[in-house]
Protein backbone atom coordinates (compact mmCIF):
# COMPACT_ATOMS: atom_id res chain seq x y z
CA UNK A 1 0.00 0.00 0.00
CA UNK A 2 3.01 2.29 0.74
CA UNK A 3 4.56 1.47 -2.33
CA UNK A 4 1.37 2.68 -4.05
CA UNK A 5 1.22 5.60 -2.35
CA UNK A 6 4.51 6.62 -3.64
CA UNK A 7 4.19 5.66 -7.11
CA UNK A 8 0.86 8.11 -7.38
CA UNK A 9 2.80 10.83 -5.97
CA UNK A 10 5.27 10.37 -8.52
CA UNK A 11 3.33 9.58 -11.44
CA UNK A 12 1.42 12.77 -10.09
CA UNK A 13 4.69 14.79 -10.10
CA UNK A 14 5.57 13.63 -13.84
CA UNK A 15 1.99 15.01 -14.68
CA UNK A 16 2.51 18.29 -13.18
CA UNK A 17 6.45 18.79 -14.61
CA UNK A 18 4.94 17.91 -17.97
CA UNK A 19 1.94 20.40 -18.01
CA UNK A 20 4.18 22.82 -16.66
CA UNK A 21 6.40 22.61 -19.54
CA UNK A 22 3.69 21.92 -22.24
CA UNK A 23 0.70 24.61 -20.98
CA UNK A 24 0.87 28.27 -20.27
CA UNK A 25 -1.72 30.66 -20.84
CA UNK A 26 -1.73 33.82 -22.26
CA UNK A 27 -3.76 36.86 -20.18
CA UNK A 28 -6.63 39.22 -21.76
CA UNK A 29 -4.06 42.07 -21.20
CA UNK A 30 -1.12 40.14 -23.00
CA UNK A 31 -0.08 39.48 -26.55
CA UNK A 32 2.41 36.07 -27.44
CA UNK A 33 4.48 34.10 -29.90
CA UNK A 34 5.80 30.55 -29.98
CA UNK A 35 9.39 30.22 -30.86
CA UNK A 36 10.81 27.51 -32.10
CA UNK A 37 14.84 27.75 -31.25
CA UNK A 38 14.12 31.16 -31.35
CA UNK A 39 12.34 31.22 -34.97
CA UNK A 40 8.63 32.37 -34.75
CA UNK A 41 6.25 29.60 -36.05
CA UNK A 42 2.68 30.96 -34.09
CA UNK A 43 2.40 34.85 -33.90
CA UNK A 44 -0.70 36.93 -32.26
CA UNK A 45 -1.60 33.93 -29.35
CA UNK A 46 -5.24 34.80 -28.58
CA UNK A 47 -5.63 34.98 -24.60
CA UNK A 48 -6.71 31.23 -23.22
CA UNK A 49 -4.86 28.18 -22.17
CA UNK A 50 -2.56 26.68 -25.17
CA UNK A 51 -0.03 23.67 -25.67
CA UNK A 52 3.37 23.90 -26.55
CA UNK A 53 6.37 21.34 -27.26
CA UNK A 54 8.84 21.49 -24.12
CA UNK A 55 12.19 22.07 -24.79
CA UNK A 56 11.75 22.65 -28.97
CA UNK A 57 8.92 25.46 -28.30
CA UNK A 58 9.54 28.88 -26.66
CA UNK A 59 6.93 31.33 -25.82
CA UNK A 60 7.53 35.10 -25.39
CA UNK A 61 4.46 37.36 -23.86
CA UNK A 62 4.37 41.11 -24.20
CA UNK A 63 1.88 43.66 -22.58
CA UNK A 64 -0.63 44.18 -24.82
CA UNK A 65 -2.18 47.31 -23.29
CA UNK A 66 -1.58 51.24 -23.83
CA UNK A 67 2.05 51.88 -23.07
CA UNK A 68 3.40 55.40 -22.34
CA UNK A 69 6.51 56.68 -23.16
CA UNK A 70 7.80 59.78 -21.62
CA UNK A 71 10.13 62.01 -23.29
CA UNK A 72 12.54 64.03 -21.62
CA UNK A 73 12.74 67.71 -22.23
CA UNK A 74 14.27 68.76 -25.28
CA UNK A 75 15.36 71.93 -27.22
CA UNK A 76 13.72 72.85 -30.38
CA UNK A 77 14.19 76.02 -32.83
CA UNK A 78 10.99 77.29 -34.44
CA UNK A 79 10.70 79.16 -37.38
CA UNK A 80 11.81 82.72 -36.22
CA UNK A 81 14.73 80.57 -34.67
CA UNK A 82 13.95 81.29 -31.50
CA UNK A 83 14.81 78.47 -28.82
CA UNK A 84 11.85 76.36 -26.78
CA UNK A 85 11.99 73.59 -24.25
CA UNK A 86 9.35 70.69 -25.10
CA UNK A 87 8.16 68.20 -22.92
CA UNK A 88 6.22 65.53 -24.12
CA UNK A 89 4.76 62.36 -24.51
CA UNK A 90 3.97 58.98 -26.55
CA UNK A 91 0.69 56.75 -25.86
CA UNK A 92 1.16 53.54 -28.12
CA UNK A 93 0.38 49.92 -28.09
CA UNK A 94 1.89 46.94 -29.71
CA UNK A 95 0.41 45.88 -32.92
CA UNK A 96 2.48 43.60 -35.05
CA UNK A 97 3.66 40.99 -32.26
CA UNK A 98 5.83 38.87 -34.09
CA UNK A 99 7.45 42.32 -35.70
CA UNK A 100 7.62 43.71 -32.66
CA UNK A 101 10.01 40.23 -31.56
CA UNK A 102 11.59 40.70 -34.34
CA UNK A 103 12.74 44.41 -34.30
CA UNK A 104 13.18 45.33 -30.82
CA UNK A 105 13.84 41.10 -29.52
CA UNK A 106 10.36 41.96 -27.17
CA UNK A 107 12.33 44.68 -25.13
CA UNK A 108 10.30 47.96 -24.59
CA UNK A 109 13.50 49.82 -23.82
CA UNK A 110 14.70 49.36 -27.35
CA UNK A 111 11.06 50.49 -28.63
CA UNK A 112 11.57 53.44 -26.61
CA UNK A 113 14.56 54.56 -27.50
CA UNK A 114 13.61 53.98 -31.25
CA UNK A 115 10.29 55.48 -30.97
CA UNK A 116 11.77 58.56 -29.12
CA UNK A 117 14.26 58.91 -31.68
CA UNK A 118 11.45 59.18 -34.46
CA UNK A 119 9.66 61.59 -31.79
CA UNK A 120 12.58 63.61 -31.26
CA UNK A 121 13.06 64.44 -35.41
CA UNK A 122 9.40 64.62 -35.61
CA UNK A 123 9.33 67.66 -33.29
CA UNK A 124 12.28 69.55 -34.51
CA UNK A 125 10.74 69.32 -38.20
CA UNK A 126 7.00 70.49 -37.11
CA UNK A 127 8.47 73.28 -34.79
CA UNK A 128 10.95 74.60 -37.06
CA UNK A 129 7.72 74.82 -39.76
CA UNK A 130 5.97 77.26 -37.10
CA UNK A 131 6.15 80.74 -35.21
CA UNK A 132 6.12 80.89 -31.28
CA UNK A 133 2.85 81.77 -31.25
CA UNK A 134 1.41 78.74 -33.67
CA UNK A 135 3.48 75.91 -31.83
CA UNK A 136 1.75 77.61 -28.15
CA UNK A 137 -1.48 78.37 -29.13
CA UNK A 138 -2.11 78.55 -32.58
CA UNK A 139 -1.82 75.00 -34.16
CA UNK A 140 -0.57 73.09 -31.54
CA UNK A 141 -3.02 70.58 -31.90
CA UNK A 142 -2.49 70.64 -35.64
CA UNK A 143 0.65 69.51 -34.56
CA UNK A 144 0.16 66.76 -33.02
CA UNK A 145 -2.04 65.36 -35.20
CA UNK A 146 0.09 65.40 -38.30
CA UNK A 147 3.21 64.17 -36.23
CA UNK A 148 1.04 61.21 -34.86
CA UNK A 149 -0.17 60.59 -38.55
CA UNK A 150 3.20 60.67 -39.81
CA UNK A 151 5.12 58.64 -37.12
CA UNK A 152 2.19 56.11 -37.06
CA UNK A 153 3.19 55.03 -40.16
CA UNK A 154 6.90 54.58 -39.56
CA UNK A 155 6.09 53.01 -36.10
CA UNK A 156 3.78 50.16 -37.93
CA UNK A 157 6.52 49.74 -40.60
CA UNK A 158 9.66 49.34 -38.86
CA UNK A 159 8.73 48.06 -35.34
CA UNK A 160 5.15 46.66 -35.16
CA UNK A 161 3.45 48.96 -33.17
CA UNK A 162 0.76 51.96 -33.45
CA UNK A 163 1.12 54.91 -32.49
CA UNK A 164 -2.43 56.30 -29.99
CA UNK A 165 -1.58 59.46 -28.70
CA UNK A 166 1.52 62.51 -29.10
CA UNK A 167 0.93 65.49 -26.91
CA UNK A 168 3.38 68.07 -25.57
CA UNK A 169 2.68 68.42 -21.76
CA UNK A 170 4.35 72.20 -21.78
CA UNK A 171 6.20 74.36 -23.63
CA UNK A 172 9.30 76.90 -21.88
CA UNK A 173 11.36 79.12 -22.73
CA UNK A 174 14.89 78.63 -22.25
CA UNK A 175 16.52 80.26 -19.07
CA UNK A 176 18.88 82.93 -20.84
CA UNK A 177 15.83 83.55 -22.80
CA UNK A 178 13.42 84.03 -20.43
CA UNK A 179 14.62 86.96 -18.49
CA UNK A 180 15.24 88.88 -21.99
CA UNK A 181 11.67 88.02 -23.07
CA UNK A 182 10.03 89.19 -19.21
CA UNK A 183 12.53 92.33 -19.39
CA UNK A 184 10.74 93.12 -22.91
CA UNK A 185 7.06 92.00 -21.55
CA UNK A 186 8.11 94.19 -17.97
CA UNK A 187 8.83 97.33 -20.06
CA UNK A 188 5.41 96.62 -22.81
CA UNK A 189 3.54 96.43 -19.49
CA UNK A 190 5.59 99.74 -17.85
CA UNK A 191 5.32 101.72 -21.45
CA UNK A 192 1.36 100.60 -21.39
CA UNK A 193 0.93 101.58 -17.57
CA UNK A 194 2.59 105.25 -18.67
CA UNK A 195 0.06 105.22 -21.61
CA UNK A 196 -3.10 104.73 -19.30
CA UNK A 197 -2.05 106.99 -16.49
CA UNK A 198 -1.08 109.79 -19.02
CA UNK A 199 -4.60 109.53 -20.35
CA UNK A 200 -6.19 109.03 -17.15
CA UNK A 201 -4.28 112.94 -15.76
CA UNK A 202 -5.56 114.52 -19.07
CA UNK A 203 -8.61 113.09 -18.97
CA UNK A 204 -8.92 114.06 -14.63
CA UNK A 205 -7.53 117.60 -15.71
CA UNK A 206 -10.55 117.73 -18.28
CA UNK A 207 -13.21 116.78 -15.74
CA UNK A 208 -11.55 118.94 -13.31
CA UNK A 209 -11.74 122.13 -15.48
CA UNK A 210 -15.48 121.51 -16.51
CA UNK A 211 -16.44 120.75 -12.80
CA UNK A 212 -15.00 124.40 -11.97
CA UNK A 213 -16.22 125.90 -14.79
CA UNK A 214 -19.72 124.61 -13.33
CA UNK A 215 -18.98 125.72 -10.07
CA UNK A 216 -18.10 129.68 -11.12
CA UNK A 217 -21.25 129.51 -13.56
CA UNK A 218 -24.11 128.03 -10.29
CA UNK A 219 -22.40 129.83 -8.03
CA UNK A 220 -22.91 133.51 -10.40
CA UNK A 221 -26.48 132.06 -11.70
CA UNK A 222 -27.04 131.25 -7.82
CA UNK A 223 -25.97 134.78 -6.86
CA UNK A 224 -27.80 136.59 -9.52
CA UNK A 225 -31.20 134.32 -8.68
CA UNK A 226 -30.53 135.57 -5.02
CA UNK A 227 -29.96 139.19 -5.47
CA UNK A 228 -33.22 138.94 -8.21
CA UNK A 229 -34.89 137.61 -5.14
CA UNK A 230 -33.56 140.00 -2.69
CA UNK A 231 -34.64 142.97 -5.20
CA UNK A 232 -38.10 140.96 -5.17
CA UNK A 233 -37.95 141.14 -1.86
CA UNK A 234 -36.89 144.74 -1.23
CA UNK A 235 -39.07 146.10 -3.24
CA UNK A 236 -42.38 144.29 -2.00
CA UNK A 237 -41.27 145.31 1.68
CA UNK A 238 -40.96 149.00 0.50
CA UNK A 239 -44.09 148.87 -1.29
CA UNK A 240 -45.76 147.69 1.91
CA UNK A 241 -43.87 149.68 4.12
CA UNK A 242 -45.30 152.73 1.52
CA UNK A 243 -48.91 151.52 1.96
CA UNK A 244 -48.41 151.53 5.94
CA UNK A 245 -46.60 154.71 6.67
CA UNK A 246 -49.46 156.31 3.88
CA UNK A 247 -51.90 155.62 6.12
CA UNK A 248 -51.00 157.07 9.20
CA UNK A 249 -47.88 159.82 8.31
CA UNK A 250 -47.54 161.06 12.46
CA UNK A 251 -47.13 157.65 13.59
CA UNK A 252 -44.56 156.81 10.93
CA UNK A 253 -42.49 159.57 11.71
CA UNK A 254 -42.57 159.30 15.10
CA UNK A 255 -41.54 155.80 14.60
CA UNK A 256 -38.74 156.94 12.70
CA UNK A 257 -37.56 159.66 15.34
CA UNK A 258 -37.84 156.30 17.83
CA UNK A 259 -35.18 153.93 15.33
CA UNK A 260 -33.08 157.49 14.86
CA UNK A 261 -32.71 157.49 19.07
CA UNK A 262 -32.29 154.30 19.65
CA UNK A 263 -29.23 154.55 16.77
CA UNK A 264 -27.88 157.55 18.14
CA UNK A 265 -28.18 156.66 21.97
CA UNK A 266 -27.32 153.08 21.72
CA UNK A 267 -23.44 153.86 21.30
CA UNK A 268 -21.21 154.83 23.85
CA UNK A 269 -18.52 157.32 22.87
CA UNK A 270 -20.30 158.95 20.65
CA UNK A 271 -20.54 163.21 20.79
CA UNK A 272 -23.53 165.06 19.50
CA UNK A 273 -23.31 168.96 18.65
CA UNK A 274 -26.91 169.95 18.06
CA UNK A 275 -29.50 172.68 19.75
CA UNK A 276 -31.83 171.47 22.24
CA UNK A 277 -34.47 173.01 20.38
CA UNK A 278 -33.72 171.56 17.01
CA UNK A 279 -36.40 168.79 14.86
CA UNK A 280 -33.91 166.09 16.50
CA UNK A 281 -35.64 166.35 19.53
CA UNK A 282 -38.88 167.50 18.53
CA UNK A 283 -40.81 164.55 20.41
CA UNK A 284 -38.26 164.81 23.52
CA UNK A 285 -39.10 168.30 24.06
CA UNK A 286 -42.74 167.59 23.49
CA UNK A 287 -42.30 165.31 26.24
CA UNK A 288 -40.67 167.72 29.12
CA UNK A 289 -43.96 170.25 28.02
């Protein structure tokens, strides 16, 4: 019974060396080819469970999902040859499997460095065929496009795979030209701030001149209203003073020896030469009789 027992475990053993060496399986997210001493005789291995001779067969497995490949900043000319730092990237994904193998031996740093290569001249060729302002603003996306059209066909062609996605992630200016082009953006800004606050004084010197102009011509119509009214005024008071006094002509000139006493009287220091019997003191005399 022992003996049994050992020969299942080792006929079990056999089993699982051989299906180890004869089965693998390829994932959804995978791509494969079957070598045979190192020749490809099966390309494009559909995900599942599949057989393979052990020994004669080899199978290589590559990641068959969107890869990224990021550039490192690089210095391009454009077309007024003025100097910008680029930083961008690469989206692609394998397409060819077995000439993928075959041109880069299944190793994505050689596809990088190829592909970045291509990238690299792509770049410098589209940015030296634009201004500053197109590669920034104007046609970037332009671009991008035609490099990604361009370099997809080259990628398919020489290493298998397609090319998804180019974008540049930003665009710099070098440092010894940045400070030349802020000095010439400080002194636009300083020449345009000289501009507006020149206008602004001529145009406060304007408004200044009209709001005194407005303030001499109120204040004289003001003044001419009020001495208009104060004629008015005058003249309505005299005309009723007239009608008064007419009616009773002792009274009013008594009250007007009364306002000529109190005036004279009233002040101290004052000397008066004048008869005791004169019309000045008519009603004071009158009084003492």
């Amino acid at each position: 019974m022992k003996n049994l027992s050992v020969s299942l475990l080792f006929i079990v053993l056999v089993l699982v060396l051989v299906a180890s060496q004869t089965l693998y399986v390829v994932k959804e997210t995978e791509r494969a080819v079957v070598l045979k001493f190192g020749e490809i005789v099966e390309d494009d291995v559909q995900p599942g469970l599949h057989f393979k001779i052990p020994v004669m067969n080899e199978v290589k497995k590559f990641d068959s999902r969107i890869l990224t490949m990021d550039s490192r900043p690089q210095r391009y000319l454009t077309l007024e040859k003025k100097a910008v730092i680029v930083d961008s990237y690469v989206k692609w994904r394998i397409e060819s499997v077995s000439k993928f193998y075959t041109a880069t031996s299944g190793d994505e740093v050689i596809a990088n460095r190829v592909l970045s290569s291509r990238v690299d001249t792509g770049l410098r060729n589209q940015f030296g065929e634009r201004t500053m302002h197109e590669v920034v603003s104007g046609e970037r996306d332009q671009l991008m496009d035609e490099l990604r059209v361009g370099l997809d066909d080259v990628a398919k062609s020489e290493l298998g795979i397609t090319i998804v996605d180019i974008r540049v992630k930003r665009i710099d200016l070098p440092p010894d030209v940045s400070e030349s082009v802020y000095q010439r953006m400080r002194t636009e800004r300083e020449r345009e701030a000289r501009e507006h606050r020149s206008k602004g004084l001529e145009l406060a010197e304007g408004i200044r001149a009209d709001a005194d102009r407005q303030q001499v011509v109120l204040e004289s119509e003001a003044y001419r209203d009020s001495e208009m009214i104060r004629g008015d005024g005058d003249a309505t008071a005299a005309d009723i003073y007239s009608k008064v006094y007419t009616q009773d002509p002792d009274f009013y000139e008594f009250y007007r020896s009364l306002q000529a006493y109190r005036a004279s009287f009233g002040s101290q220091g004052d000397v008066f030469v004048i008869k005791p019997d004169s019309e000045f003191f008519k009603y004071l005399n009158k009084i003492e009789q």
